[in-house]
PDB file of N, CA and C in Angstrom:
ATOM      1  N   UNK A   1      99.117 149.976  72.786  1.00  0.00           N
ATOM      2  CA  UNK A   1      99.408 150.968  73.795  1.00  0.00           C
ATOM      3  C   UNK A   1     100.711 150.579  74.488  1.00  0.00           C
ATOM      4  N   UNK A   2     101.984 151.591  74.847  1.00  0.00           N
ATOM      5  CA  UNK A   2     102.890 151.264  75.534  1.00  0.00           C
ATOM      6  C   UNK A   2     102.739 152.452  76.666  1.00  0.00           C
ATOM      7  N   UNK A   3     103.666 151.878  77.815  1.00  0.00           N
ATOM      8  CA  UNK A   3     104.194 152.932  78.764  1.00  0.00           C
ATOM      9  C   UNK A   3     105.653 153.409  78.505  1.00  0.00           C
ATOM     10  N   UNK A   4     105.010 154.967  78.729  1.00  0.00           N
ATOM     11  CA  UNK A   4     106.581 155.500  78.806  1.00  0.00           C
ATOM     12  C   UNK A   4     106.594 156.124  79.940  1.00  0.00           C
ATOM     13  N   UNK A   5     108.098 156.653  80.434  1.00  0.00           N
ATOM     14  CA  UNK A   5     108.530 157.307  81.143  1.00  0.00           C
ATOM     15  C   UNK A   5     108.359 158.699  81.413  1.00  0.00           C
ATOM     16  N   UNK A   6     107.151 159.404  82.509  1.00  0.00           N
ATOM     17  CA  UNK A   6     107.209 160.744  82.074  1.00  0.00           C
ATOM     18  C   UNK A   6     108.103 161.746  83.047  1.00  0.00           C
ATOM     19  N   UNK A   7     108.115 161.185  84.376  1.00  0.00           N
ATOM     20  CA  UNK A   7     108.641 161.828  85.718  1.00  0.00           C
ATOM     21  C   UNK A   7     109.371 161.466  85.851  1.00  0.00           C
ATOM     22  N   UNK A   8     110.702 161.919  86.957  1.00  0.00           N
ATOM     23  CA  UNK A   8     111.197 160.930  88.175  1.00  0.00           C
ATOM     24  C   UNK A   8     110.523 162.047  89.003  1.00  0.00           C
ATOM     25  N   UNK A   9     110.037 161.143  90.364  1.00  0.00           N
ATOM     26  CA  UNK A   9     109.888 162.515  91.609  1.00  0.00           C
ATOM     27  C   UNK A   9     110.339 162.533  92.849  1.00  0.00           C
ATOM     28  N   UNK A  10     110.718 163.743  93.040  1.00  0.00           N
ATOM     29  CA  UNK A  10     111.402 163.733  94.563  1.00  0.00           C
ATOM     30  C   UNK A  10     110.554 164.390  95.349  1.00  0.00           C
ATOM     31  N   UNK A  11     110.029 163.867  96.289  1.00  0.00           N
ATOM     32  CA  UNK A  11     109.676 164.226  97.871  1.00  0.00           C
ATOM     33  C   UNK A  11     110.392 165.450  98.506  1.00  0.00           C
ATOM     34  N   UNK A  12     110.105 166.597  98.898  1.00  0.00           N
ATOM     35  CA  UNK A  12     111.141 167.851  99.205  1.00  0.00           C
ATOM     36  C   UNK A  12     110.363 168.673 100.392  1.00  0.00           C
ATOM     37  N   UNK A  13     111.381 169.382 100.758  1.00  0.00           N
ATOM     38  CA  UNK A  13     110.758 170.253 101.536  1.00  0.00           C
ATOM     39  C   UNK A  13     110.418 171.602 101.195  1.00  0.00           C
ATOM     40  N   UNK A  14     111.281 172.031  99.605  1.00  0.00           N
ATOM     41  CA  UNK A  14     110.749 173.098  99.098  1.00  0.00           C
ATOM     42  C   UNK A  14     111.505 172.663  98.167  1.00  0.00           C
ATOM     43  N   UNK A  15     110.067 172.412  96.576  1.00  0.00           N
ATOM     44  CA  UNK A  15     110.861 172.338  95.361  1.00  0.00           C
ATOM     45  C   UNK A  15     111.231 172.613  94.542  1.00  0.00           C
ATOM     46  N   UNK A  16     111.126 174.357  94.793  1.00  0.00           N
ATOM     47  CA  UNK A  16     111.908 175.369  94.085  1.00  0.00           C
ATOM     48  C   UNK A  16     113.655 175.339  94.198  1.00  0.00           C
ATOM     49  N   UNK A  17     113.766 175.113  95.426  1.00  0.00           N
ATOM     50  CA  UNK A  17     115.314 174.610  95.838  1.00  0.00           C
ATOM     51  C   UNK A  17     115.547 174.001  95.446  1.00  0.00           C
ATOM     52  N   UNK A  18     115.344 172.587  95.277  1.00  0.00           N
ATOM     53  CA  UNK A  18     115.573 171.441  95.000  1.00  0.00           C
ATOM     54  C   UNK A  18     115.680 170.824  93.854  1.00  0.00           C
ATOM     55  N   UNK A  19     114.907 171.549  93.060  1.00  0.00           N
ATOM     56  CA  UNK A  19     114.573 171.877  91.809  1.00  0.00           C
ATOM     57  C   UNK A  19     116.190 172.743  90.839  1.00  0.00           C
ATOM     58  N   UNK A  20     116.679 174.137  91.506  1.00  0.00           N
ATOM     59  CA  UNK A  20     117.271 174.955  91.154  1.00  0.00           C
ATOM     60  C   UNK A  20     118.635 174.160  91.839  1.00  0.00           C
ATOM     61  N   UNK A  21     118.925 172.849  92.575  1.00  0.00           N
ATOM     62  CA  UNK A  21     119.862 172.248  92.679  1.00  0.00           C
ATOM     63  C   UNK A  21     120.682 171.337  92.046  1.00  0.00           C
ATOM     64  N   UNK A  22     119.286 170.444  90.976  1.00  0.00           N
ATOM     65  CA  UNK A  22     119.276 169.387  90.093  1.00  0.00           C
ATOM     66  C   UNK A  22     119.414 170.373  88.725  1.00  0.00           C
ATOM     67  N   UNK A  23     118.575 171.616  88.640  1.00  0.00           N
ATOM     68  CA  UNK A  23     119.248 172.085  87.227  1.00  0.00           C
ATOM     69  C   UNK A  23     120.595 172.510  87.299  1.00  0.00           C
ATOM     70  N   UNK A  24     121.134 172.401  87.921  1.00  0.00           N
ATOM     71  CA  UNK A  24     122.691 173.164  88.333  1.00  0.00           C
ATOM     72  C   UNK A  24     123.323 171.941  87.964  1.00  0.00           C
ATOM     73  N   UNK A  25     123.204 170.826  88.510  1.00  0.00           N
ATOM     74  CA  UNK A  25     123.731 169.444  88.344  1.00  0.00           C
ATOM     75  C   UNK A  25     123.614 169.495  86.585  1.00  0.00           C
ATOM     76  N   UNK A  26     122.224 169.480  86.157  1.00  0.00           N
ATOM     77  CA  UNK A  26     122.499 168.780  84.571  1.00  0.00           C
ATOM     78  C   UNK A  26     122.822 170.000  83.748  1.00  0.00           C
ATOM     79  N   UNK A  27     123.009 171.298  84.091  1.00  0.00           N
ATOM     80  CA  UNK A  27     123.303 172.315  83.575  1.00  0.00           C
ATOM     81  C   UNK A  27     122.132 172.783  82.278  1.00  0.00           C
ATOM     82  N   UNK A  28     121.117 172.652  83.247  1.00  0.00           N
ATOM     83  CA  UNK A  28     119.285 173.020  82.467  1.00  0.00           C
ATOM     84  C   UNK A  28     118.695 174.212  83.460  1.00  0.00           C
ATOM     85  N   UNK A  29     117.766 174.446  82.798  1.00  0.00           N
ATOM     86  CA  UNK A  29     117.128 175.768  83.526  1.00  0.00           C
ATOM     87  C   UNK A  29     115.932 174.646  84.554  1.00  0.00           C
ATOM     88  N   UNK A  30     115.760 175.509  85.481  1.00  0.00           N
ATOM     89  CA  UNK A  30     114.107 175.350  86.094  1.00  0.00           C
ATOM     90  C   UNK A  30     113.309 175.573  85.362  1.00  0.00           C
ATOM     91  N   UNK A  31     112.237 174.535  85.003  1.00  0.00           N
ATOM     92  CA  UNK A  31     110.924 175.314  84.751  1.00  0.00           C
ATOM     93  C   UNK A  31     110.354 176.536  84.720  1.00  0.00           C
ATOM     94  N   UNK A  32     109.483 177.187  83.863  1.00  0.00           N
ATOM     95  CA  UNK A  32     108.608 178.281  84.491  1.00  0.00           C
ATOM     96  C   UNK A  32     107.875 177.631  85.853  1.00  0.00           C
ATOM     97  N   UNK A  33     107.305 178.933  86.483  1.00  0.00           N
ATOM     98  CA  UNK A  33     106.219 178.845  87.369  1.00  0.00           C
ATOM     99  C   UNK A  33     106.743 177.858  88.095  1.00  0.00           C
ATOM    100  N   UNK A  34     107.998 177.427  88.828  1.00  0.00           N
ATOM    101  CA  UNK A  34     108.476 176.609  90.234  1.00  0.00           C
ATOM    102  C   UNK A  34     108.441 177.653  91.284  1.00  0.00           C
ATOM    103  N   UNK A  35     107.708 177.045  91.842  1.00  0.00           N
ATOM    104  CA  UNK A  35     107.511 177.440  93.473  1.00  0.00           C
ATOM    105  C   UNK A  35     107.810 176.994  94.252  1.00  0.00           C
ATOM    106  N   UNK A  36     107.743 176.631  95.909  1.00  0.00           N
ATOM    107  CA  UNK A  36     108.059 176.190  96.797  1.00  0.00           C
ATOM    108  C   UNK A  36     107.727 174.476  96.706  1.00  0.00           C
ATOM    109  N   UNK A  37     106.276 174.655  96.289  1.00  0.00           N
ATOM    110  CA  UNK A  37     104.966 173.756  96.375  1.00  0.00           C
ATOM    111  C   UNK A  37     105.432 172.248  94.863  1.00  0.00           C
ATOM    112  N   UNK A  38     105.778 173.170  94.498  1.00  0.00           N
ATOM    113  CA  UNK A  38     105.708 172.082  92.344  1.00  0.00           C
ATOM    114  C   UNK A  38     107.114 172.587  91.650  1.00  0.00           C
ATOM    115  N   UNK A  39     108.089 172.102  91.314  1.00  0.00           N
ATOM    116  CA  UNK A  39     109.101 172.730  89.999  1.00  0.00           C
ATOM    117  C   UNK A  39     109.062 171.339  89.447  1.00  0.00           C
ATOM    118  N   UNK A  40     109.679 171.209  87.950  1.00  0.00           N
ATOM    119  CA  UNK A  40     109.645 170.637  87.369  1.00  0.00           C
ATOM    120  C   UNK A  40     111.582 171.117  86.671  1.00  0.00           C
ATOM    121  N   UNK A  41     112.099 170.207  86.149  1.00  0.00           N
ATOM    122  CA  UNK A  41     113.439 170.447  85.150  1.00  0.00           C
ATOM    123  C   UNK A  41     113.431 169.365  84.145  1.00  0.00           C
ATOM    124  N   UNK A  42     113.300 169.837  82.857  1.00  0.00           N
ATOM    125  CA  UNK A  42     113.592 169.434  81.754  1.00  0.00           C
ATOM    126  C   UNK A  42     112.132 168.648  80.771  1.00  0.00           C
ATOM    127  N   UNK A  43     111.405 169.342  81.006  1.00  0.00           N
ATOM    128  CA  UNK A  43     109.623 169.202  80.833  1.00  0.00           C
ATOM    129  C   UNK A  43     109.433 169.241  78.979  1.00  0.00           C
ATOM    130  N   UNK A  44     110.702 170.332  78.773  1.00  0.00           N
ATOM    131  CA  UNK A  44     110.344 170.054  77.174  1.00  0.00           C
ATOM    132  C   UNK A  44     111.337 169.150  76.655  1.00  0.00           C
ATOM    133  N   UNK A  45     112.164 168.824  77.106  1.00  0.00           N
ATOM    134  CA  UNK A  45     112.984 167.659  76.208  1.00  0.00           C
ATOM    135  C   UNK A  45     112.242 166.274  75.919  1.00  0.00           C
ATOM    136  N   UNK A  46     112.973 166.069  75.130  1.00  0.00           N
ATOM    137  CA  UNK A  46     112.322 164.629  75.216  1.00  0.00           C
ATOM    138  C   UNK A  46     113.168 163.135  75.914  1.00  0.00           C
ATOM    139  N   UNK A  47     112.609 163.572  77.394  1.00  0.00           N
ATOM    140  CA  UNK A  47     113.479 162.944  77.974  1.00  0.00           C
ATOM    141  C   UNK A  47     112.439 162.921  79.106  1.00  0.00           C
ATOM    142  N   UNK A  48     112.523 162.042  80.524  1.00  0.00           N
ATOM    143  CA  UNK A  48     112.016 161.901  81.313  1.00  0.00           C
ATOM    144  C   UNK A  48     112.413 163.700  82.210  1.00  0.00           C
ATOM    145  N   UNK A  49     111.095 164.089  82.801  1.00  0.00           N
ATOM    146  CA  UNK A  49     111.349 164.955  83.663  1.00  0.00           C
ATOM    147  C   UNK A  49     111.798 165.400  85.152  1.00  0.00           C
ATOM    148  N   UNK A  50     112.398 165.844  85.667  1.00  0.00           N
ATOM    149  CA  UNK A  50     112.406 165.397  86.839  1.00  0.00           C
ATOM    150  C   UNK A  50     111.208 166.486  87.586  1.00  0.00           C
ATOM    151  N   UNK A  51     110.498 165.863  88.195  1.00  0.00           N
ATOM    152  CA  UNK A  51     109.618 166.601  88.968  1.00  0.00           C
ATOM    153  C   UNK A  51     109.643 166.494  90.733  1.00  0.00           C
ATOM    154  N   UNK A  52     109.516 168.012  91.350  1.00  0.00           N
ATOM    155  CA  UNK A  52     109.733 168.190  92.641  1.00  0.00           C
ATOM    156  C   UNK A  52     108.408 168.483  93.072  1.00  0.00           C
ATOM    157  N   UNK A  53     108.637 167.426  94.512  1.00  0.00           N
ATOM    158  CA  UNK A  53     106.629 168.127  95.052  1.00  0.00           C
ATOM    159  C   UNK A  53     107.184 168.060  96.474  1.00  0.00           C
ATOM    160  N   UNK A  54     106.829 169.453  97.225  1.00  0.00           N
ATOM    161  CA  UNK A  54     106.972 169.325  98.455  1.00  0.00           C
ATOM    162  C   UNK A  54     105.587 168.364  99.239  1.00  0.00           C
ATOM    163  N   UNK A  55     106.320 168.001 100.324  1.00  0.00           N
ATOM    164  CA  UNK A  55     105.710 166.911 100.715  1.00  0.00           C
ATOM    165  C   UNK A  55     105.665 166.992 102.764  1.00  0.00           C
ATOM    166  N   UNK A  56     104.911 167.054 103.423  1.00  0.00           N
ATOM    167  CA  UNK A  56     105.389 167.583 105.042  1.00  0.00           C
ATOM    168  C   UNK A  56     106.552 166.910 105.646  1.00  0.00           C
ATOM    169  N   UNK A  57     106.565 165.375 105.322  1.00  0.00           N
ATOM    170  CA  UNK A  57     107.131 165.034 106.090  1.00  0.00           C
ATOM    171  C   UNK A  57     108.999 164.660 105.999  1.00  0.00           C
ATOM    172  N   UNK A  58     109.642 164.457 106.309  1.00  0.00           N
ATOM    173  CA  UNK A  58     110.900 164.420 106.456  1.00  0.00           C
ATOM    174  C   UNK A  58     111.747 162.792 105.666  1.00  0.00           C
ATOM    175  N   UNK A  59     112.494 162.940 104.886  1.00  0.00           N
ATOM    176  CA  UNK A  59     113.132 162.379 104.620  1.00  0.00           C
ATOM    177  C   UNK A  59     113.522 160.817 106.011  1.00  0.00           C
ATOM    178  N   UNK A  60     113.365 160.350 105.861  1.00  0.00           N
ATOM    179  CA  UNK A  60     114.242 159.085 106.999  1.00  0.00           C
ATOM    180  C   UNK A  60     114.943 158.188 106.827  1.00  0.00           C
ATOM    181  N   UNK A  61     115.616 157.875 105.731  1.00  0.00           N
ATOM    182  CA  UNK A  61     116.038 156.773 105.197  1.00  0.00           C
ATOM    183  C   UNK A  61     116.709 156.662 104.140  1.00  0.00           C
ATOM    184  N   UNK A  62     117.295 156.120 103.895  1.00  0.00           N
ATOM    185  CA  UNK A  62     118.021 155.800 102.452  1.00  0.00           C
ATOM    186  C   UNK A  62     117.211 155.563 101.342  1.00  0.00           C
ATOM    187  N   UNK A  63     117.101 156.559 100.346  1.00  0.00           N
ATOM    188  CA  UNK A  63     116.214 156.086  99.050  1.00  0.00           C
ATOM    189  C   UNK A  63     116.114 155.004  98.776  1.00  0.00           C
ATOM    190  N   UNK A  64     115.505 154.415  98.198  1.00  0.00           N
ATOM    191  CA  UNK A  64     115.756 153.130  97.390  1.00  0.00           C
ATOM    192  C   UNK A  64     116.211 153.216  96.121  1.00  0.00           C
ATOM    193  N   UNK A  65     115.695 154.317  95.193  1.00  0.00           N
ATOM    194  CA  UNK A  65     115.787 154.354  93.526  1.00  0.00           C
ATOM    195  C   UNK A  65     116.892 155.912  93.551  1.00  0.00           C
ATOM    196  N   UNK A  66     117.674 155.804  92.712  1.00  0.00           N
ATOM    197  CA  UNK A  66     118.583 156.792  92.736  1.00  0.00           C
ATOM    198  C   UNK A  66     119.218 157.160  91.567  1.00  0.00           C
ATOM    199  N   UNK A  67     119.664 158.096  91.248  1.00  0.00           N
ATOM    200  CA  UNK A  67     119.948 158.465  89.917  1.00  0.00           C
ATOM    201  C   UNK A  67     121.622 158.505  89.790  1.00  0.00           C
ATOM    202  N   UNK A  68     122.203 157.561  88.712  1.00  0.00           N
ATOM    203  CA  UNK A  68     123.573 157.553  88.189  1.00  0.00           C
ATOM    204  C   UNK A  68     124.194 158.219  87.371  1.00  0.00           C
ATOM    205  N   UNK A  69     124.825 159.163  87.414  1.00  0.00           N
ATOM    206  CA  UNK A  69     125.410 159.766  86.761  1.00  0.00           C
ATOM    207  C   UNK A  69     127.204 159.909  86.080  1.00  0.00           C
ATOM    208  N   UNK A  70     127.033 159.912  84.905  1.00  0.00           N
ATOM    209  CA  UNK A  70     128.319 159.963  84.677  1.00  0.00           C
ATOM    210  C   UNK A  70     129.179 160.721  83.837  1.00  0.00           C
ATOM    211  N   UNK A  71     130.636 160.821  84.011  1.00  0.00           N
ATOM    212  CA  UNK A  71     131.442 161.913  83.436  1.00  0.00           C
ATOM    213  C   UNK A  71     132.911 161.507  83.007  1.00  0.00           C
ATOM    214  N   UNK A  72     133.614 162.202  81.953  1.00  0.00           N
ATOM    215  CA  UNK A  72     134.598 162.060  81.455  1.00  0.00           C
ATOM    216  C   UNK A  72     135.471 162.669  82.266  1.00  0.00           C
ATOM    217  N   UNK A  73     135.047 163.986  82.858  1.00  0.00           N
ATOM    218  CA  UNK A  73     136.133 164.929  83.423  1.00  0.00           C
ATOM    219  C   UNK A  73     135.387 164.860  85.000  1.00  0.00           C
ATOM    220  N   UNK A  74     135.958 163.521  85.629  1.00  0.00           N
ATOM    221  CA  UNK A  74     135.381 163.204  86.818  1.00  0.00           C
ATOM    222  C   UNK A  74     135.671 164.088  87.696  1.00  0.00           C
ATOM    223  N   UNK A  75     136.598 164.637  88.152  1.00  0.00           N
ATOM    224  CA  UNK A  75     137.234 165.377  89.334  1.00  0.00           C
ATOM    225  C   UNK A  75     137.042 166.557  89.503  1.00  0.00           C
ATOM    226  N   UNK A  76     136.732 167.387  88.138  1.00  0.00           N
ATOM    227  CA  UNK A  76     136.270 168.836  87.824  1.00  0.00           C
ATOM    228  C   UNK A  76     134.740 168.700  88.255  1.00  0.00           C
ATOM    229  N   UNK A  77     134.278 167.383  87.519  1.00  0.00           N
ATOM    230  CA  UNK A  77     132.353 168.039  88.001  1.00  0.00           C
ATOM    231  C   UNK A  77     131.927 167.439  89.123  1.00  0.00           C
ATOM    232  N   UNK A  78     132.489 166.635  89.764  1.00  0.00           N
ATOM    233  CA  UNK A  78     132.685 166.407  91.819  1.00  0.00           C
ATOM    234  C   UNK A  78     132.670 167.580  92.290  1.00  0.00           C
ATOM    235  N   UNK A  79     134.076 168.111  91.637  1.00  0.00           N
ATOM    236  CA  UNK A  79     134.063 169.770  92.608  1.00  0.00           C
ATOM    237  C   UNK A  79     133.221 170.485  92.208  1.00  0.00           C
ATOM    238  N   UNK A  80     132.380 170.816  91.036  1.00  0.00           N
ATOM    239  CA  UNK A  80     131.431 171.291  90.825  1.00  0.00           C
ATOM    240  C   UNK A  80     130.094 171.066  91.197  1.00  0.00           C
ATOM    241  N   UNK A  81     129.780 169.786  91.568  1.00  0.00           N
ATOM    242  CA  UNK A  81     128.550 169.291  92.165  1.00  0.00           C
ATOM    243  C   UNK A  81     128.440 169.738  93.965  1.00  0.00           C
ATOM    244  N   UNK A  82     129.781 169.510  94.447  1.00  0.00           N
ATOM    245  CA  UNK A  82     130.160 169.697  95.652  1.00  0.00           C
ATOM    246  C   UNK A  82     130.301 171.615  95.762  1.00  0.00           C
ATOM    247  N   UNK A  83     130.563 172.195  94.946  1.00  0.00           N
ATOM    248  CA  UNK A  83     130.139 173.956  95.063  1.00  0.00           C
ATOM    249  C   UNK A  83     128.605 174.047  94.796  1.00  0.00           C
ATOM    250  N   UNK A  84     127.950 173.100  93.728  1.00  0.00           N
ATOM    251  CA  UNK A  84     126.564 173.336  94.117  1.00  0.00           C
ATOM    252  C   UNK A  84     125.610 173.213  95.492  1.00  0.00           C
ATOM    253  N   UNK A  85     126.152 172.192  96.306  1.00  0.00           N
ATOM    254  CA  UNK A  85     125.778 171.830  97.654  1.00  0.00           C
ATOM    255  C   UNK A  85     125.947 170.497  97.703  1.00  0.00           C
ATOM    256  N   UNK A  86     126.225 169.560  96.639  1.00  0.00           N
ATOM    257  CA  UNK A  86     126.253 168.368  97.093  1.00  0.00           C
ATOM    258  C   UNK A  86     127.094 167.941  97.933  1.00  0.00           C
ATOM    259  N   UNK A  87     126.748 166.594  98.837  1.00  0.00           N
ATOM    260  CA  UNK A  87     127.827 165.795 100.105  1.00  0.00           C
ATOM    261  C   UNK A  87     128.062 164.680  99.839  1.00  0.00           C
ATOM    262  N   UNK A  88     129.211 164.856 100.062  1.00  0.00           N
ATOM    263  CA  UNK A  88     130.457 163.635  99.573  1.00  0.00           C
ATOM    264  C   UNK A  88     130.199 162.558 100.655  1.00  0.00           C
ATOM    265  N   UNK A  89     129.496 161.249 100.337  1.00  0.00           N
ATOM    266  CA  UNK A  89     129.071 160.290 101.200  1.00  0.00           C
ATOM    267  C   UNK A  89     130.419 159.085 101.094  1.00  0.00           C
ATOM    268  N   UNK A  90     130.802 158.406  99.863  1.00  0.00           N
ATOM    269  CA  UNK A  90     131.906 157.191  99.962  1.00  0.00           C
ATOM    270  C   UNK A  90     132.064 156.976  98.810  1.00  0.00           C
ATOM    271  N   UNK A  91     133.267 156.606  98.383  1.00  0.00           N
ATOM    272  CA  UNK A  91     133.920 156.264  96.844  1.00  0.00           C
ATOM    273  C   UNK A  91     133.930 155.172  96.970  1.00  0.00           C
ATOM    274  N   UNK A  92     133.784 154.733  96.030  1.00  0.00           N
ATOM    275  CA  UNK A  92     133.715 152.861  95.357  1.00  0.00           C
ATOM    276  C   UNK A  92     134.859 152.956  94.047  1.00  0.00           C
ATOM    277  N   UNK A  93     135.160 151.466  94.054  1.00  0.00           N
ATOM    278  CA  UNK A  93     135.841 151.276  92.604  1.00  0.00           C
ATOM    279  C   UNK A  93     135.836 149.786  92.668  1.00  0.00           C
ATOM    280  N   UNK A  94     134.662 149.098  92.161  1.00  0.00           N
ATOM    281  CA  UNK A  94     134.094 148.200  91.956  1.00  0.00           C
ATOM    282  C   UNK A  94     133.624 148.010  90.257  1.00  0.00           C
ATOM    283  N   UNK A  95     133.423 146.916  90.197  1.00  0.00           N
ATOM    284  CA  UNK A  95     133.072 146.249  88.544  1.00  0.00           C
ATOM    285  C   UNK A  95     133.665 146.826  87.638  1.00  0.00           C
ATOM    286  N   UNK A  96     134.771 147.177  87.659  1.00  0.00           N
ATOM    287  CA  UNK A  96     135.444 147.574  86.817  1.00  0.00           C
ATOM    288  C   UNK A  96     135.406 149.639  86.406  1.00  0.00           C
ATOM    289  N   UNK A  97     134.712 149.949  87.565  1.00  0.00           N
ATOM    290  CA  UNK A  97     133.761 151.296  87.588  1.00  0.00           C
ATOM    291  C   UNK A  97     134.434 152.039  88.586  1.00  0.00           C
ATOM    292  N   UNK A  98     134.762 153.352  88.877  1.00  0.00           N
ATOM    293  CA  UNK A  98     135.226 154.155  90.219  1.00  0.00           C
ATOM    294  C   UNK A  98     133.967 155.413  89.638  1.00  0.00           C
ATOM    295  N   UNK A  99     133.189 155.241  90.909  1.00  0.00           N
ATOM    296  CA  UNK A  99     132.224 156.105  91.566  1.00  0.00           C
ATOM    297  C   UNK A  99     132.056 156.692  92.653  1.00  0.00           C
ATOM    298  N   UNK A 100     131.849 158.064  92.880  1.00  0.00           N
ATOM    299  CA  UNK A 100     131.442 158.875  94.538  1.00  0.00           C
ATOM    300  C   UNK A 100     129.693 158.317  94.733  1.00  0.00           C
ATOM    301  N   UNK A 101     129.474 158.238  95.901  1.00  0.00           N
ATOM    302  CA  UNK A 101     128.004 158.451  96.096  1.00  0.00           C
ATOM    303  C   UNK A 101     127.945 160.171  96.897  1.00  0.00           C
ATOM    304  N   UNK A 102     127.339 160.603  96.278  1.00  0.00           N
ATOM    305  CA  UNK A 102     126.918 161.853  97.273  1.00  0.00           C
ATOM    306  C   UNK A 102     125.236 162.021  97.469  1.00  0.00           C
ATOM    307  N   UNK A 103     124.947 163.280  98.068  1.00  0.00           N
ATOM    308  CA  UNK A 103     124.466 163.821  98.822  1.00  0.00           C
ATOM    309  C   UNK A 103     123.607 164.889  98.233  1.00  0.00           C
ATOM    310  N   UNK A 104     122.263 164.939  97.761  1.00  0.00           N
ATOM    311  CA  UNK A 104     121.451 166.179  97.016  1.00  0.00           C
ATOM    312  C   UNK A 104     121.867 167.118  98.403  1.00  0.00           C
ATOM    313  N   UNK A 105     121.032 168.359  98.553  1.00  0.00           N
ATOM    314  CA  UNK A 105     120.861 169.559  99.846  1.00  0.00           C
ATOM    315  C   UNK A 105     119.676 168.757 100.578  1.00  0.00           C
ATOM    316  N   UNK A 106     118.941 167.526 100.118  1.00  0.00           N
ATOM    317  CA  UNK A 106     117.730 167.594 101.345  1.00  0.00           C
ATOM    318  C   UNK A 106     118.103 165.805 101.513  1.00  0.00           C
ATOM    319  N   UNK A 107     119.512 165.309 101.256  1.00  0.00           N
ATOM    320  CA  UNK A 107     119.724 163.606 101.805  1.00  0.00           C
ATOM    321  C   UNK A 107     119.465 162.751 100.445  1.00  0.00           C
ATOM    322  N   UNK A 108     119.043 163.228  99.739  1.00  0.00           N
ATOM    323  CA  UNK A 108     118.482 162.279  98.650  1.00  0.00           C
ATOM    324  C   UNK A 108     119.730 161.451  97.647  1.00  0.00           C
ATOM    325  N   UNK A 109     120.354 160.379  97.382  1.00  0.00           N
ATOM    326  CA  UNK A 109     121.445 159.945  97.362  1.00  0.00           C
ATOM    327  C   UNK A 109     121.276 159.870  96.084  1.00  0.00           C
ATOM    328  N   UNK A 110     122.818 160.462  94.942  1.00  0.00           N
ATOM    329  CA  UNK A 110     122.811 160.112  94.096  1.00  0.00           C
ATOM    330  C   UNK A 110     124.493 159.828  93.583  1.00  0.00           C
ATOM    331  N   UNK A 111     124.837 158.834  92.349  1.00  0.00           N
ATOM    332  CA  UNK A 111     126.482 158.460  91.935  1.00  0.00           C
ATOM    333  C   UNK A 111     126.631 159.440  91.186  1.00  0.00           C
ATOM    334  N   UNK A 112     127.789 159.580  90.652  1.00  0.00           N
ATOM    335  CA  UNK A 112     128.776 160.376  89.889  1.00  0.00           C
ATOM    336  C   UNK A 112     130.243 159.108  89.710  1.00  0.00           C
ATOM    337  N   UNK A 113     129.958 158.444  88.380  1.00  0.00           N
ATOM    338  CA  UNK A 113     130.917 157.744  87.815  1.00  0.00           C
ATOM    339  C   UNK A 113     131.771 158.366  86.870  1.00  0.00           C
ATOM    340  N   UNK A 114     132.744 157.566  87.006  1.00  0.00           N
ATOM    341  CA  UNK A 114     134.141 157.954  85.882  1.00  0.00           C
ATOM    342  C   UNK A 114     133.921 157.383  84.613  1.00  0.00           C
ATOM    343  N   UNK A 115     133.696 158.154  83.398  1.00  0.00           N
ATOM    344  CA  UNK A 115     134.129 157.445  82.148  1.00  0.00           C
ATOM    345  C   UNK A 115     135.102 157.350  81.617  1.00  0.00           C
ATOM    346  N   UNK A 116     135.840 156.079  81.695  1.00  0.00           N
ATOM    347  CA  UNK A 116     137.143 155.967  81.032  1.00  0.00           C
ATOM    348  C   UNK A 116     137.456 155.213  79.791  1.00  0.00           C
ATOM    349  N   UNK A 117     137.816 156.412  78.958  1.00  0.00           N
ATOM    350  CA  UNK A 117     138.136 156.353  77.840  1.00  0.00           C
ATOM    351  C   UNK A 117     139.199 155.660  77.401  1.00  0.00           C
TER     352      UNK A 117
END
């Protein structure tokens, strides 16, 4: 028997939003049947899903676990993440790496690195 990976989940205040924010990011559809309450993105791939569950209480803190992302055509999909709603928190260019940290719509922190070719 092994474990695999079936979720990541985010805590939300509505995860139909939140949901329809992150498919915009990986350029995937929402799930069927996302509601306020449950969405899910990317359920049939074979890939970990990301799953949204609203939850009452409020964000307070800096995540701990966060999702890295990266791109060839860095500057085009910044501005594109940033027309989806994301917030531009601080640029790094460390380990040999130049990365933004931003900002989901409900605080939830995630990178956007440069791949250089």
């Amino acid at each position: 028997m092994s474990i695999t990976l079936e979720n990541i989940a985010f805590d939300c205040t509505n995860a139909a939003t939140l949901a329809t924010f992150w498919a915009g990011v990986l350029s995937v559809e929402v799930d069927a049947e996302a509601n306020e309450f449950f969405a899910t993105i990317n359920r049939a791939a074979d890939a970990p899903t990301l799953m949204f569950l609203q939850v009452p209480e409020p964000r307070t803190a800096k995540n701990r676990l966060h999702l890295d992302l990266a791109t060839a055509d860095w500057s085009t999909e910044l501005d594109r993440l940033l027309a989806l709603g994301a917030q531009r928190l601080d640029e790094h260019n460390e380990y040999g790496t130049h990365w933004i940290t931003l900002a989901d719509p409900e605080g939830n922190v995630f990178d956007l690195a440069e791949h250089k070719d």
